[in-house]
C-alpha atoms as a PDB file:
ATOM      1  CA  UNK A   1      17.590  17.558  -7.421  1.00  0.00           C
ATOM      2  CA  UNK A   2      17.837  18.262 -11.234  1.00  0.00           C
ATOM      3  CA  UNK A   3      15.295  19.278 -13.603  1.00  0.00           C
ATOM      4  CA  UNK A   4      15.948  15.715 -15.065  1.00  0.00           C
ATOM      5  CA  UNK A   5      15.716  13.869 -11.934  1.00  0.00           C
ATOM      6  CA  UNK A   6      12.536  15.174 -10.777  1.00  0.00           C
ATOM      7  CA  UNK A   7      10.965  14.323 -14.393  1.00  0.00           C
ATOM      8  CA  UNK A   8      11.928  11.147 -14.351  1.00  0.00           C
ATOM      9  CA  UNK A   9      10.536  10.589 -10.434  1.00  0.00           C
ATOM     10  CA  UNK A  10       6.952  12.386 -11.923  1.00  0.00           C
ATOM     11  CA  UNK A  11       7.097   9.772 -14.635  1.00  0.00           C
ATOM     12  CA  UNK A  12       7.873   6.686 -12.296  1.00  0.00           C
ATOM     13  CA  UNK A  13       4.568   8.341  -9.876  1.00  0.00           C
ATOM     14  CA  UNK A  14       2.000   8.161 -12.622  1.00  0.00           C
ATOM     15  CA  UNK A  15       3.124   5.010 -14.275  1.00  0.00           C
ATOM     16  CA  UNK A  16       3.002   3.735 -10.743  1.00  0.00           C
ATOM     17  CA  UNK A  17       0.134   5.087  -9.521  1.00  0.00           C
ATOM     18  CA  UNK A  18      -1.764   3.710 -12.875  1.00  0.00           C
ATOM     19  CA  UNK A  19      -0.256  -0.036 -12.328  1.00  0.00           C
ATOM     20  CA  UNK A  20      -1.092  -0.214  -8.247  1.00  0.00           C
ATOM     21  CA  UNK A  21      -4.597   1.184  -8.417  1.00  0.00           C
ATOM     22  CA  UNK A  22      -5.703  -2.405  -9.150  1.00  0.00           C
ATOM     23  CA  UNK A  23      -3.630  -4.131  -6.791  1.00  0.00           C
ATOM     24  CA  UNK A  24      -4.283  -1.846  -3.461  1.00  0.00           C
ATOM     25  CA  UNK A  25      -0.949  -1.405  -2.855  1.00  0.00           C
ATOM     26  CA  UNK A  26       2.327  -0.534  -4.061  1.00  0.00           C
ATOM     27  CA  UNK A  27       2.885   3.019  -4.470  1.00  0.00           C
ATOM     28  CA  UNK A  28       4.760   3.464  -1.938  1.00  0.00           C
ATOM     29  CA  UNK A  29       7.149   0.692  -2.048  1.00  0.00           C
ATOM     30  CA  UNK A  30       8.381   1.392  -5.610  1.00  0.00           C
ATOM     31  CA  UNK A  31       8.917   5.362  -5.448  1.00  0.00           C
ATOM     32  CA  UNK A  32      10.660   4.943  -1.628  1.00  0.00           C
ATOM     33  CA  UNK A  33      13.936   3.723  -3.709  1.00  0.00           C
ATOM     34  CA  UNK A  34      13.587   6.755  -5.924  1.00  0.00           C
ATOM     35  CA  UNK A  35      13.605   9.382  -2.937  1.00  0.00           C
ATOM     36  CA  UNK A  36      16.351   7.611  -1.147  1.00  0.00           C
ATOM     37  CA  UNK A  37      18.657   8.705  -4.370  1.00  0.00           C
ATOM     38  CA  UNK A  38      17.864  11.895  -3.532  1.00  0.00           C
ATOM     39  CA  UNK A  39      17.584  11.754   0.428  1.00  0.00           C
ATOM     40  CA  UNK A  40      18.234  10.136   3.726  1.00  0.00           C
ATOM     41  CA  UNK A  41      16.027   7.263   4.082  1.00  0.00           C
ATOM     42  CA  UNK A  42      14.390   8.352   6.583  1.00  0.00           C
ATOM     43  CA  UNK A  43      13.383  11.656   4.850  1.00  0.00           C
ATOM     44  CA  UNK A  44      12.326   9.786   1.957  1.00  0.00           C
ATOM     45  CA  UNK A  45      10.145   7.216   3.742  1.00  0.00           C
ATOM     46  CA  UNK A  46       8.258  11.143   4.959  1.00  0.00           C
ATOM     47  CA  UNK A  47       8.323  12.498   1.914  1.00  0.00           C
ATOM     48  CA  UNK A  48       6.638   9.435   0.192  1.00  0.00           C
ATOM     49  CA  UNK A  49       4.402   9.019   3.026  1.00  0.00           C
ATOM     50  CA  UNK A  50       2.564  12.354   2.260  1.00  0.00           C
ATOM     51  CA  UNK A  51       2.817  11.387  -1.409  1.00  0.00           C
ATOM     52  CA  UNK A  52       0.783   8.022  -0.657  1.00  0.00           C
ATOM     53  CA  UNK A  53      -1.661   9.694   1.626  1.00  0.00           C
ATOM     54  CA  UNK A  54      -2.008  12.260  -1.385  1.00  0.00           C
ATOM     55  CA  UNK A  55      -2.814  10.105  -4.156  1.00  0.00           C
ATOM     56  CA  UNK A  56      -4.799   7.787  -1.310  1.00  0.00           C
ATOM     57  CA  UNK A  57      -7.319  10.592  -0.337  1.00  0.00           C
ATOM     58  CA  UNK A  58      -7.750  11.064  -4.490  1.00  0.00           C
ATOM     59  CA  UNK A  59      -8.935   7.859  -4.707  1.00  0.00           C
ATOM     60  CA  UNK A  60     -10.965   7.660  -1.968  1.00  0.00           C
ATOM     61  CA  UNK A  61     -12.986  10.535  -3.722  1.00  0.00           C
ATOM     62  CA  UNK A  62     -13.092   8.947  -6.893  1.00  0.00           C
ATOM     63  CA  UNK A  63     -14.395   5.675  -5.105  1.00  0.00           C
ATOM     64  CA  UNK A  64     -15.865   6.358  -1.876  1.00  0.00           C
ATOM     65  CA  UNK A  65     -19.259   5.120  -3.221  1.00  0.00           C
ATOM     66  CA  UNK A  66     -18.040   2.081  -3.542  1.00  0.00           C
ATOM     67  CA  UNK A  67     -16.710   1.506   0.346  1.00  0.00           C
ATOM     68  CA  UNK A  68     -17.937  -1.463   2.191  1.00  0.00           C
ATOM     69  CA  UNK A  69     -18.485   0.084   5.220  1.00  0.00           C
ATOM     70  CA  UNK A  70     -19.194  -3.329   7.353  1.00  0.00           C
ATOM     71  CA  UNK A  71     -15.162  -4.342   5.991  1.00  0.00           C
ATOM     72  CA  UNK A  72     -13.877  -1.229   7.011  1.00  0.00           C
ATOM     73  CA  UNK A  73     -15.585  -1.707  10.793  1.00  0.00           C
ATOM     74  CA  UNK A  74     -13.321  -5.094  10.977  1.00  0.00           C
ATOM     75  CA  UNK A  75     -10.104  -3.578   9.818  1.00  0.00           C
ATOM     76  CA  UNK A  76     -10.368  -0.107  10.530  1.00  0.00           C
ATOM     77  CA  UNK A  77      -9.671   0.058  14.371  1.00  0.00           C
ATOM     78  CA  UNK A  78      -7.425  -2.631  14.580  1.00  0.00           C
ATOM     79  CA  UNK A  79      -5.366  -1.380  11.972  1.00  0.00           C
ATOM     80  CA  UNK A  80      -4.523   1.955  13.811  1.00  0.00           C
ATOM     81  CA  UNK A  81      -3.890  -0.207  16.861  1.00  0.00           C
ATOM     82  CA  UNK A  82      -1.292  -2.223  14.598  1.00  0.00           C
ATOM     83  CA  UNK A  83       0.292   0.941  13.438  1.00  0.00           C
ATOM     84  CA  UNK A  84       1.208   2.190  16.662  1.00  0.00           C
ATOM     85  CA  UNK A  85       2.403  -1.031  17.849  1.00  0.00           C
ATOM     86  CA  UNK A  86       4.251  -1.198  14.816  1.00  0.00           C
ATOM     87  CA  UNK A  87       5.907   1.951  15.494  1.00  0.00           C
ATOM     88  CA  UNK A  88       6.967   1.280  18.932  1.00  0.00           C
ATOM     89  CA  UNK A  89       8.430  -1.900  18.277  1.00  0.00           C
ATOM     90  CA  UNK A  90      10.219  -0.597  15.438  1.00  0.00           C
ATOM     91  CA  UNK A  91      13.822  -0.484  16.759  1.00  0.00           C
ATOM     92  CA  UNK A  92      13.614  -3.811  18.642  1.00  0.00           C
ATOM     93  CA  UNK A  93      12.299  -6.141  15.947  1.00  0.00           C
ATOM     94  CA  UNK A  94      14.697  -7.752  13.956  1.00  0.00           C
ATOM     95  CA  UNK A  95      12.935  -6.785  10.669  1.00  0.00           C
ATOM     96  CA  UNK A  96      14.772  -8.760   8.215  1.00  0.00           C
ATOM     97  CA  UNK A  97      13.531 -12.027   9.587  1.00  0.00           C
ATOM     98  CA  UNK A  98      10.124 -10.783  10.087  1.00  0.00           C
ATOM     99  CA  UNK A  99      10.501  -9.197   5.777  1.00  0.00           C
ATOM    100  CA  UNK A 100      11.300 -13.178   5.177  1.00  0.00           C
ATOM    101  CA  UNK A 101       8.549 -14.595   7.242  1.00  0.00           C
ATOM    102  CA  UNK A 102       5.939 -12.426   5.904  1.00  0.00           C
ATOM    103  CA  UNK A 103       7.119 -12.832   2.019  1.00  0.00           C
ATOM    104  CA  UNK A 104       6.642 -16.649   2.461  1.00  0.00           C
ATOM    105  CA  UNK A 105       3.213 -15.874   3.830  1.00  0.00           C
ATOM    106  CA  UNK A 106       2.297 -13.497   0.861  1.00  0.00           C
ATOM    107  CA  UNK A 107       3.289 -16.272  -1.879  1.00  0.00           C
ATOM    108  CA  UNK A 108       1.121 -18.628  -0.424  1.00  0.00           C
ATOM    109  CA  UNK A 109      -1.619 -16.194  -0.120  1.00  0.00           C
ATOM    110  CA  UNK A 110      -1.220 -15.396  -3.594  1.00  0.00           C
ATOM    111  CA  UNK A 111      -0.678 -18.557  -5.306  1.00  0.00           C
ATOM    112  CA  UNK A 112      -3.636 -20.019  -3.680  1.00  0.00           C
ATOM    113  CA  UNK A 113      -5.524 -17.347  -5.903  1.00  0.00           C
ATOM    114  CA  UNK A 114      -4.475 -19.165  -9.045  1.00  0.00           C
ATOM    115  CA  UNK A 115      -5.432 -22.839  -8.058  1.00  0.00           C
ATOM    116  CA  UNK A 116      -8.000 -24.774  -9.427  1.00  0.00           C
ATOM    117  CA  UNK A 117     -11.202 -24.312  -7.762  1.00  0.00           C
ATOM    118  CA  UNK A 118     -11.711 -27.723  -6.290  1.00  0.00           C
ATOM    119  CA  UNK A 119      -8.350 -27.177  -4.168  1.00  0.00           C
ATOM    120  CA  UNK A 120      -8.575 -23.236  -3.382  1.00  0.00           C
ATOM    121  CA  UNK A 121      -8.816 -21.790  -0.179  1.00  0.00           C
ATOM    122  CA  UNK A 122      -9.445 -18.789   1.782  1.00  0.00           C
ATOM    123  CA  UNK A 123      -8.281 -17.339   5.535  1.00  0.00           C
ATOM    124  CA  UNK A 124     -11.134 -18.074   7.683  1.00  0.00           C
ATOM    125  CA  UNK A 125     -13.201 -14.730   7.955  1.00  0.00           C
ATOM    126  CA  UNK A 126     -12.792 -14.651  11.666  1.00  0.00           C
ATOM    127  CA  UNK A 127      -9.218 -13.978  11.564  1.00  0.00           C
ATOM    128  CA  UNK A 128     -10.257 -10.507   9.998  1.00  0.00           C
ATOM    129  CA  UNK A 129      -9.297  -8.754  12.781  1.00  0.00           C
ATOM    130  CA  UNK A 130      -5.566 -10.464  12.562  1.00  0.00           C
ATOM    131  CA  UNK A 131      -5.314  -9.134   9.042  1.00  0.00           C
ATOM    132  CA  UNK A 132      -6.092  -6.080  10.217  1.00  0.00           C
ATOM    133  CA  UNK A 133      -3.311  -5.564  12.443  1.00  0.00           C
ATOM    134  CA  UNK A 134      -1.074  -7.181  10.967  1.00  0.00           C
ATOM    135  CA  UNK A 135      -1.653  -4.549   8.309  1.00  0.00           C
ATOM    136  CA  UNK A 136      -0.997  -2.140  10.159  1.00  0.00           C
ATOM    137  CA  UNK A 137       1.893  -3.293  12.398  1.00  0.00           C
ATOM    138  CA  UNK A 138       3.848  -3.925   9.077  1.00  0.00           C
ATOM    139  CA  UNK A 139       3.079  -0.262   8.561  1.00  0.00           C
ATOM    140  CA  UNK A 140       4.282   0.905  11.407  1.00  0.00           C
ATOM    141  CA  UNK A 141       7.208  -1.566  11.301  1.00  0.00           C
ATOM    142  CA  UNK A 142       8.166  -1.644   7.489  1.00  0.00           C
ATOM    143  CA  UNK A 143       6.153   0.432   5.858  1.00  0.00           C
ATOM    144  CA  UNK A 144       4.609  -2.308   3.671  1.00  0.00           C
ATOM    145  CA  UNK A 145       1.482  -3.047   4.913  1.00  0.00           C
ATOM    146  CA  UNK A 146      -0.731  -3.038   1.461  1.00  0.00           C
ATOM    147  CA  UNK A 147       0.372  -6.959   0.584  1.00  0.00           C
ATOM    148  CA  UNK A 148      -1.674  -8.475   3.897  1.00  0.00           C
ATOM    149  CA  UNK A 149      -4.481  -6.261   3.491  1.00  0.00           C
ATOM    150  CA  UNK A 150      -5.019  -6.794   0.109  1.00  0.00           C
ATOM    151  CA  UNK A 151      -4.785 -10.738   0.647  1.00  0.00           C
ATOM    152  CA  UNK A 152      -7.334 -10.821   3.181  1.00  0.00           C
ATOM    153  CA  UNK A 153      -9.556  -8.359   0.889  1.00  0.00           C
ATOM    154  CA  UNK A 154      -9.349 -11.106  -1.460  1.00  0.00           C
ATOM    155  CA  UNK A 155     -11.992 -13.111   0.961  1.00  0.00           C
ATOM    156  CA  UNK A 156     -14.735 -11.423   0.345  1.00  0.00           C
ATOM    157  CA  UNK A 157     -17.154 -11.108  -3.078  1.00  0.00           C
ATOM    158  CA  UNK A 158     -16.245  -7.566  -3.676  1.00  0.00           C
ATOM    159  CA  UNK A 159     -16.412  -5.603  -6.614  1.00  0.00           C
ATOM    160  CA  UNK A 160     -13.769  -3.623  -8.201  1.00  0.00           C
ATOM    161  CA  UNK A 161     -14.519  -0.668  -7.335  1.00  0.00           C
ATOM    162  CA  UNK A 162     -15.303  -1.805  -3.349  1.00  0.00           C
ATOM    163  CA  UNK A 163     -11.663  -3.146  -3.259  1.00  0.00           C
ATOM    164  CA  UNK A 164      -9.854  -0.052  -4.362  1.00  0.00           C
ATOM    165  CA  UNK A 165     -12.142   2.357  -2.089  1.00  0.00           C
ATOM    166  CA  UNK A 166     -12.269  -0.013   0.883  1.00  0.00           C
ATOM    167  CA  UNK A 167      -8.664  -0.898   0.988  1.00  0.00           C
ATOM    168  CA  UNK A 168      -7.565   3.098  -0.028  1.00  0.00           C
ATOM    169  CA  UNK A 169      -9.324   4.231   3.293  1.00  0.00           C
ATOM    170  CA  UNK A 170      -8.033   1.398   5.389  1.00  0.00           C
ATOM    171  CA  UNK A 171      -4.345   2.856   4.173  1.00  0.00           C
ATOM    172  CA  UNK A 172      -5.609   6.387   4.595  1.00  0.00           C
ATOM    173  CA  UNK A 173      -5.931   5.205   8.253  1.00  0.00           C
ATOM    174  CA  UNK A 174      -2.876   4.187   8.390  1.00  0.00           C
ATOM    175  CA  UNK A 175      -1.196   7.135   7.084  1.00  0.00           C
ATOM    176  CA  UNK A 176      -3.163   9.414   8.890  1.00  0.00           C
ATOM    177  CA  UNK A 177      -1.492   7.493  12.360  1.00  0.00           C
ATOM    178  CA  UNK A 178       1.964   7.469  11.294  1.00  0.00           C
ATOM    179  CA  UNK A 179       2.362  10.503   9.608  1.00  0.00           C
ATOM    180  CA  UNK A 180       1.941  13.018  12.838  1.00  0.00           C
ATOM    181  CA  UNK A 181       5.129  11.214  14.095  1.00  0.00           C
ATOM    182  CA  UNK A 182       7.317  11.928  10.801  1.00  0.00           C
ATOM    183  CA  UNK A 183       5.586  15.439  11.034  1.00  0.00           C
ATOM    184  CA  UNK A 184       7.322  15.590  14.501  1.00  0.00           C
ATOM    185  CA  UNK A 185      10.481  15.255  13.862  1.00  0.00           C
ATOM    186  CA  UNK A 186      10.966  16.165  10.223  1.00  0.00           C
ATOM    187  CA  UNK A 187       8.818  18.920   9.533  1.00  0.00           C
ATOM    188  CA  UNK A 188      11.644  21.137   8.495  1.00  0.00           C
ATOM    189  CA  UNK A 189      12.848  18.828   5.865  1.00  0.00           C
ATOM    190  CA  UNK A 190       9.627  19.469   4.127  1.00  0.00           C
ATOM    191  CA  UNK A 191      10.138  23.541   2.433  1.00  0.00           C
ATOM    192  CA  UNK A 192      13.150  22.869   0.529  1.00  0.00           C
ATOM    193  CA  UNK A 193      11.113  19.408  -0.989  1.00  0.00           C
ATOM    194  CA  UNK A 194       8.090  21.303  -2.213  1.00  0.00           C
ATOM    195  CA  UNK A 195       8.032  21.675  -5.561  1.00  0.00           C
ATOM    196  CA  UNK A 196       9.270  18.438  -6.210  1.00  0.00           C
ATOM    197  CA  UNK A 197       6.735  16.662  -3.800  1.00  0.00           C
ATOM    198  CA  UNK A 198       3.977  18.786  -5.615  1.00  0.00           C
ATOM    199  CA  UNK A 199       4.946  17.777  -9.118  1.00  0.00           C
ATOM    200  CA  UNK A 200       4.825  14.067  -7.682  1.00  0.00           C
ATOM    201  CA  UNK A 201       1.669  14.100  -5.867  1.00  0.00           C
ATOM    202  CA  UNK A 202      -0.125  15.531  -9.257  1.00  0.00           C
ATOM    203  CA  UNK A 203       1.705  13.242 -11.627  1.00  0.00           C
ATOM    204  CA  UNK A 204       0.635  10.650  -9.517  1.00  0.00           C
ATOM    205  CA  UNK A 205      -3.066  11.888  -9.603  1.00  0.00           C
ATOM    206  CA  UNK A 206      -2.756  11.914 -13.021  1.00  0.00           C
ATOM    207  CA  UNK A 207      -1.821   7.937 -13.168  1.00  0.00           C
ATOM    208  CA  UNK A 208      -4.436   7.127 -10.922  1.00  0.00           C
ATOM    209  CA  UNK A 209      -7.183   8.700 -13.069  1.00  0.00           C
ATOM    210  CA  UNK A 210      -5.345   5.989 -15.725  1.00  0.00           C
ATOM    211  CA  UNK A 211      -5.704   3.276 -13.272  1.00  0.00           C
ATOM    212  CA  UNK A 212      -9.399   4.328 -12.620  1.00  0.00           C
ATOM    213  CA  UNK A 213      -9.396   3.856 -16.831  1.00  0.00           C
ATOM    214  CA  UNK A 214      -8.234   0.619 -16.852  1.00  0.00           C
ATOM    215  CA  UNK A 215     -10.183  -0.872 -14.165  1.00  0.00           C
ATOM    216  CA  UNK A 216     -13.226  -0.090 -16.252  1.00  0.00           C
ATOM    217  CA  UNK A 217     -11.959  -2.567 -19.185  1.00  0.00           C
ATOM    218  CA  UNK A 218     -11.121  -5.751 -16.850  1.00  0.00           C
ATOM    219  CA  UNK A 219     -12.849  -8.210 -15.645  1.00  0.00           C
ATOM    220  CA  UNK A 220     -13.458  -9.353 -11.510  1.00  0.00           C
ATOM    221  CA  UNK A 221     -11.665 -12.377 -12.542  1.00  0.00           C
ATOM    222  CA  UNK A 222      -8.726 -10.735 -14.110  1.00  0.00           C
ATOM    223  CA  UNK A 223      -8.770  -8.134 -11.330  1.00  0.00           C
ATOM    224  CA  UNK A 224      -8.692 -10.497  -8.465  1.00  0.00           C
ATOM    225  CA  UNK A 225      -6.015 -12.356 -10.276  1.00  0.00           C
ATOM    226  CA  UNK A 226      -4.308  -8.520 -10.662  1.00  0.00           C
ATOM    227  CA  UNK A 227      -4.198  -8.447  -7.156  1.00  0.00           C
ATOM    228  CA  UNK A 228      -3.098 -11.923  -5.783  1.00  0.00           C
ATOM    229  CA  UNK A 229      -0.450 -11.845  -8.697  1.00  0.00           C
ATOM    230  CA  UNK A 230       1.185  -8.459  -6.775  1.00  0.00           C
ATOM    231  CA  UNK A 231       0.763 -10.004  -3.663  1.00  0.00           C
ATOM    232  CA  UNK A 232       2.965 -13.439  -4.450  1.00  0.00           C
ATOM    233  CA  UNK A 233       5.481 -10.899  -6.352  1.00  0.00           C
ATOM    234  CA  UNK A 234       5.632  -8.891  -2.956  1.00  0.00           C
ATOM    235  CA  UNK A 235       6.034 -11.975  -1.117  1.00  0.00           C
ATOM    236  CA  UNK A 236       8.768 -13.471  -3.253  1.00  0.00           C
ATOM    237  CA  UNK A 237      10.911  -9.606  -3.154  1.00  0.00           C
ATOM    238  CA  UNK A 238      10.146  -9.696   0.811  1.00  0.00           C
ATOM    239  CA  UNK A 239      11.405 -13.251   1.178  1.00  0.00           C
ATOM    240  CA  UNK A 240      14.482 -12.292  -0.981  1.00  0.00           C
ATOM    241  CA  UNK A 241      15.350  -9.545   0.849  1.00  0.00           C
ATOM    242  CA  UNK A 242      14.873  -7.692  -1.852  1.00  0.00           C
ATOM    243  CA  UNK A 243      12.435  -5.131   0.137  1.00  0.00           C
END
C-alpha cells in the first residue's frame, strides 16, 4: 500500500468515524470496501474488524457513564448467541436474499421514524430479545449487524449519550465473539498490516472525538431522526444489493 493510499484510508476512518458516532453503526461497512482494494476480502473484513472493535472500546470509555445497563441485560446475551449462530450458518445461507429481506425491513423501521405522530409506531418491547439476535446473527452472517440494533434502540426514551454507549458495548460484544475466529485463521496476515491498521485505528479515534463534538450541538429529536435516517439508507443499499 502507498503512502497515498493509506492517507486517503486515514482520512475516510475519521470522517467516518465522526459521521457514524450518531447513528451506532456504520464504520465498518463503509471502510470494508476500502481494505478490499488493498486485500482479499476476507483479510479485509479482519483487518476492519479490529479497527471497529478499536474505535468501539474508545467510545465506550468516552461514554460508559451513559450505559443503560437494564438494555444491555436484554441484548447482550442473546446477541453473542446470534453471532455464533451467525457464524455457523454462514456458508449455507443464501445471503443475498436474506441482504434483500432485511433492507426492506430496515426502510420500514426507519421511515416509521419520520411519520406523523398520530400514525407512528414502535416494535413491541417484548421482541427485544429478537432484535438482539438478530443483531448479532447478521454479524456473524454479514457483518452488518449495527442497522437492527440501532432500530430497536430507537424504542426506548434514551438519551444521546445512552444510545452511543449502550449500542457501542452491545457491538463490542459482538466483536469480541467473532474476532477469536478471524484471529484463528489469519493471524499471520496481521505483521505486514501494522502500520497501516495503526494509522487507521488513531485517525479513526480522532473522528470519533469529532463525533463526540457534534453530538453535543444536536438535539434528541434531530439525533433520533440521525439514526432512523441511516437505518432506511442501510435498508434501501441492502435491498439493492448494493451491500
Amino acid at each position: 500500500m502507498s503512502f497515498f493510499a493509506a492517507a486517503g484510508i486515514c482520512l475516510a476512518a475519521l470522517v467516518v468515524a465522526a459521521m457514524v458516532l450518531m447513528s451506532g453503526f456504520g464504520l465498518g461497512t463503509l471502510l470494508t470496501p476500502l481494505f478490499v482494494v488493498f486485500y482479499d476480502i476476507k483479510i479485509a473484513v479482519f483487518l476492519v474488524a479490529i479497527v471497529h472493535f478499536s474505535n468501539n472500546l474508545f467510545k465506550l470509555g468516552l461514554f460508559f457513564r451513559h450505559l443503560d445497563r437494564a438494555i444491555l441485560k436484554r441484548f447482550g446475551a442473546v446477541s453473542v448467541a446470534g453471532a455464533l449462530v451467525g457464524s455457523l450458518l454462514q456458508a449455507r445461507l443464501e445471503s443475498e436474499t436474506l441482504k434483500i429481506g432485511l433492507g426492506v425491513l430496515l426502510v420500514i423501521l426507519g421511515a416509521a421514524e419520520f411519520l406523523p405522530p398520530r400514525m407512528s409506531w414502535r416494535i413491541p418491547k417484548r421482541f427485544d430479545p429478537l432484535g438482539g439476535f438478530l443483531s448479532g446473527l447478521l454479524g456473524g452472517v454479514l457483518g452488518n449487524q449495527g442497522a437492527v440494533r440501532s432500530a430497536y434502540l430507537l424504542n426506548y426514551s434514551l438519551s444521546k449519550e445512552a444510545f452511543v454507549a449502550t449500542a457501542t458495548i452491545i457491538a463490542c460484544i459482538i466483536d469480541i465473539t467473532r474476532i477469536p475466529i478471524y484471529l484463528v485463521n489469519y493471524s499471520h496476515e496481521i505483521a505486514p498490516a501494522w502500520p497501516y491498521l495503526t494509522a487507521t485505528i488513531l485517525s479513526a479515534f480522532l473522528g470519533t472525538l469529532i463525533g463526540k463534538r457534534l453530538l453535543q450541538v444536536i438535539t434528541v429529536d434531530v439525533f433520533r431522526r440521525v439514526v432512523a435516517g441511516s437505518v432506511a439508507i442501510v435498508g434501501v443499499a441492502m435491498a439493492l444489493a448494493l451491500i
